[in-house]
N, C-alpha and C. Protein backbone atom coordinates (compact mmCIF):
# COMPACT_ATOMS: atom_id res chain seq x y z
N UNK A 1 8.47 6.89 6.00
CA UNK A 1 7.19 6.46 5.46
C UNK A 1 7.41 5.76 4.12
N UNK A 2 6.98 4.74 3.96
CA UNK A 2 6.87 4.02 2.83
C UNK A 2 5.83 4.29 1.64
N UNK A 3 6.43 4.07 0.28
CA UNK A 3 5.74 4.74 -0.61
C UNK A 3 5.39 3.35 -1.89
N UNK A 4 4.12 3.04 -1.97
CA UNK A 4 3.81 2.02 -2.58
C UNK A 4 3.09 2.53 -4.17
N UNK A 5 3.20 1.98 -5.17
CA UNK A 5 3.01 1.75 -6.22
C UNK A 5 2.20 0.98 -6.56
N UNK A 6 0.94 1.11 -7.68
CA UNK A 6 0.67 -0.57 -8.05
C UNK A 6 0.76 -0.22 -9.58
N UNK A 7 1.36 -1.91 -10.44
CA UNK A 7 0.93 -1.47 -11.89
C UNK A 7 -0.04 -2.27 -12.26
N UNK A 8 -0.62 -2.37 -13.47
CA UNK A 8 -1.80 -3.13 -13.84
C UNK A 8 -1.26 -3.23 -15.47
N UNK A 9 -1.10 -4.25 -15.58
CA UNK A 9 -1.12 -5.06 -17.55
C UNK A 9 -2.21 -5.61 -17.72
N UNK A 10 -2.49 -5.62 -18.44
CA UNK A 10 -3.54 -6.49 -19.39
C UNK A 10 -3.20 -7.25 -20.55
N UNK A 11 -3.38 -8.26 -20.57
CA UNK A 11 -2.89 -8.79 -21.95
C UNK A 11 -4.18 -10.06 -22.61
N UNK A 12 -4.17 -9.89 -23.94
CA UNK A 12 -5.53 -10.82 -24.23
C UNK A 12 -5.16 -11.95 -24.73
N UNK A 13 -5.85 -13.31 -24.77
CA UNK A 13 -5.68 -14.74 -25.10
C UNK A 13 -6.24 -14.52 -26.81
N UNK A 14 -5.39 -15.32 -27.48
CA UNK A 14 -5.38 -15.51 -28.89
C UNK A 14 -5.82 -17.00 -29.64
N UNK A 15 -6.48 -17.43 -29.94
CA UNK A 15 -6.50 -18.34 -31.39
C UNK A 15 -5.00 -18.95 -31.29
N UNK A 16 -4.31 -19.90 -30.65
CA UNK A 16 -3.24 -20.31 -31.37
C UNK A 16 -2.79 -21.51 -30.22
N UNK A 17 -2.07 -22.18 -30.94
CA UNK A 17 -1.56 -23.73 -30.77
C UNK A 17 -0.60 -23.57 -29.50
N UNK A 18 0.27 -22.15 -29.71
CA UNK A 18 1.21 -21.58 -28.22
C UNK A 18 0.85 -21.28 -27.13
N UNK A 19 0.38 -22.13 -26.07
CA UNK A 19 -0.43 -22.48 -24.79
C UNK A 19 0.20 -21.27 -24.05
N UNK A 20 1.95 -20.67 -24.41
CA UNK A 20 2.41 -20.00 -23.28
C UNK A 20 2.65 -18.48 -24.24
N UNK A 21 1.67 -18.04 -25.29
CA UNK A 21 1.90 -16.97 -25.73
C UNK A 21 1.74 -15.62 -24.98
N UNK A 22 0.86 -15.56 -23.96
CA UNK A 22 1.18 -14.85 -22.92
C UNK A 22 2.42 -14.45 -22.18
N UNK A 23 2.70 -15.48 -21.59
CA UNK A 23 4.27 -15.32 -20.94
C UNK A 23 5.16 -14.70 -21.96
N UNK A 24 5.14 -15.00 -23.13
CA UNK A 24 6.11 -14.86 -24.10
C UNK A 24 6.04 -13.23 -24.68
N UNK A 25 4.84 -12.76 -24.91
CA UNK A 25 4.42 -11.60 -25.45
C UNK A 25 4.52 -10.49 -24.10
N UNK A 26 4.29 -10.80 -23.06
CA UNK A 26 4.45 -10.09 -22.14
C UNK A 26 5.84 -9.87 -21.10
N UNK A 27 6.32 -11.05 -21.62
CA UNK A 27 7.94 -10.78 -20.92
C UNK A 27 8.71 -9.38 -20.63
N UNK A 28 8.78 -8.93 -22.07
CA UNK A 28 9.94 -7.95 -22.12
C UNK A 28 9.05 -6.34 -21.42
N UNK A 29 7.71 -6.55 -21.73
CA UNK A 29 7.17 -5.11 -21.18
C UNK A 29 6.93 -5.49 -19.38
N UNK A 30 6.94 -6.69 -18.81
CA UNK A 30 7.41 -6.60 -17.21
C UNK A 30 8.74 -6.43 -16.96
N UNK A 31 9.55 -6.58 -17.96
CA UNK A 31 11.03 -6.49 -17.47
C UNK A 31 11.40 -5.18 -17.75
N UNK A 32 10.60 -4.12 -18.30
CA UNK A 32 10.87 -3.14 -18.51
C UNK A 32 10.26 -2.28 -17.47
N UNK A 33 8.80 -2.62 -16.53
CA UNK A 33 7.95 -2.11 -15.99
C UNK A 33 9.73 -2.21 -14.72
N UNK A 34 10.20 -3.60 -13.95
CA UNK A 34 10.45 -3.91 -13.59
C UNK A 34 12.09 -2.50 -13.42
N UNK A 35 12.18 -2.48 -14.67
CA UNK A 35 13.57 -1.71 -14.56
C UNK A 35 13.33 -0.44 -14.36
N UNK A 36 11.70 0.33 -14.91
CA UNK A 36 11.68 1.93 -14.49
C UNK A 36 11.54 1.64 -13.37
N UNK A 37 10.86 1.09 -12.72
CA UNK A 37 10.76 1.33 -11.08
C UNK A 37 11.52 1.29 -10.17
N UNK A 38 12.60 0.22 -10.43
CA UNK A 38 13.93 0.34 -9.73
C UNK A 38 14.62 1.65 -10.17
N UNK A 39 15.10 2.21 -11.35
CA UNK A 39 14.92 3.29 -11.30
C UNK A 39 15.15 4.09 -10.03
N UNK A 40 13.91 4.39 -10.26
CA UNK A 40 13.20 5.16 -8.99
C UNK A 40 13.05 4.98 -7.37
N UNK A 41 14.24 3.66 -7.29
CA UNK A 41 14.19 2.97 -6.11
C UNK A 41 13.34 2.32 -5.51
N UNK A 42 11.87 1.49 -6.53
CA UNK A 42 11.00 0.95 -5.76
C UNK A 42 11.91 -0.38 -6.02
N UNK A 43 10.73 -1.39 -5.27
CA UNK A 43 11.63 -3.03 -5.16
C UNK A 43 10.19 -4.03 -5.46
N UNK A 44 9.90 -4.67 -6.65
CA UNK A 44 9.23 -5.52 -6.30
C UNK A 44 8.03 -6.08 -5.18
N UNK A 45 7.21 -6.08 -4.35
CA UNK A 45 7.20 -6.80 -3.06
C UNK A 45 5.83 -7.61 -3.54
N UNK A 46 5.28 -8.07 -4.78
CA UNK A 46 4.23 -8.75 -4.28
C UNK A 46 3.49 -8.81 -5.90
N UNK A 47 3.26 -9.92 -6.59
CA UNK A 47 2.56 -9.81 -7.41
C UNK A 47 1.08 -10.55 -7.47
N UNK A 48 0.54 -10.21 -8.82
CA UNK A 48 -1.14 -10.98 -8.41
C UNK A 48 -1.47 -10.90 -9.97
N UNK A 49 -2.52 -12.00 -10.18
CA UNK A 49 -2.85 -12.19 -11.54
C UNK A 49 -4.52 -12.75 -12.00
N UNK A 50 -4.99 -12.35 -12.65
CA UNK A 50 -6.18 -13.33 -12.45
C UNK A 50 -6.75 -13.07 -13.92
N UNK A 51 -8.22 -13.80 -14.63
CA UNK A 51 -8.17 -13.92 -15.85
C UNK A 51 -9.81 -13.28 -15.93
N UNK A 52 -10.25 -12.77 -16.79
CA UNK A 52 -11.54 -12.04 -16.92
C UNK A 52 -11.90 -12.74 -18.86
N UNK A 53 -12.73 -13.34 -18.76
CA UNK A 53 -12.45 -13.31 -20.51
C UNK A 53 -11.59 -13.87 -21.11
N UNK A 54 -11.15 -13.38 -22.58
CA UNK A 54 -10.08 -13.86 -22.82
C UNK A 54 -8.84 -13.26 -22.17
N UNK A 55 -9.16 -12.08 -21.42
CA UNK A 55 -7.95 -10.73 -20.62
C UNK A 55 -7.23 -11.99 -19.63
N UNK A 56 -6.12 -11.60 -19.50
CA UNK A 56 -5.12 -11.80 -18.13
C UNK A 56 -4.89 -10.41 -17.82
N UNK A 57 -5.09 -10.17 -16.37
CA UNK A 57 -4.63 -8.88 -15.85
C UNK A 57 -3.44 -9.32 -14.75
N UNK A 58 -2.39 -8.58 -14.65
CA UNK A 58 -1.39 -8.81 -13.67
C UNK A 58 -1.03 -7.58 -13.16
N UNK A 59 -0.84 -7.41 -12.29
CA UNK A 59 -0.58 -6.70 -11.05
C UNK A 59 0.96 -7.05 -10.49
N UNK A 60 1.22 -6.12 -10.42
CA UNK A 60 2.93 -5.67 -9.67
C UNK A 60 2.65 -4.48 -9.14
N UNK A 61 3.22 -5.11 -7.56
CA UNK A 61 3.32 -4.07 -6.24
C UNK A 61 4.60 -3.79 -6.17
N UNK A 62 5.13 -2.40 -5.74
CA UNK A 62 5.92 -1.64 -5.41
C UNK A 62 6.43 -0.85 -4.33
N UNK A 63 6.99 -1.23 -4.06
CA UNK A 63 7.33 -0.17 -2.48
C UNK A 63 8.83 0.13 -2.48
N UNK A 64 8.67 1.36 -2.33
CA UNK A 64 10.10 2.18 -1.59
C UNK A 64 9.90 3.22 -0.19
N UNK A 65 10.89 2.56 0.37
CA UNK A 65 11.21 3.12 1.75
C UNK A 65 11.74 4.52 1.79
């Protein structure tokens, strides 16, 4: 039986001239989300993103077999 995960970030849009401050500010805490879960033997299988406001919310799915 397969065992699925979901995570949820949030991150908010700022005042500033750096169009990709998102990507940039949020890098290292998905690459970290990315490394506990392997960890634990999950794998990646599916991400999703969408914008509310100034919020970006992103979503990372997880599954281990």
């Amino acid at each position: 039986m397969k065992d699925y995960k979901v995570e949820s970030l949030i991150y908010y849009s700022k005042l500033t001239t750096d169009t990709k401050h998102i990507v940039k500010s949020s890098k290292k805490e998905i690459q970290e989300k990315l490394d506990d879960y392997s960890k634990d033997g999950y794998k990646l299988t599916s991400t999703d993103a969408t914008s509310f406001g100034s919020a970006v919310y992103i979503y990372l799915y997880f599954e281990k077999i």
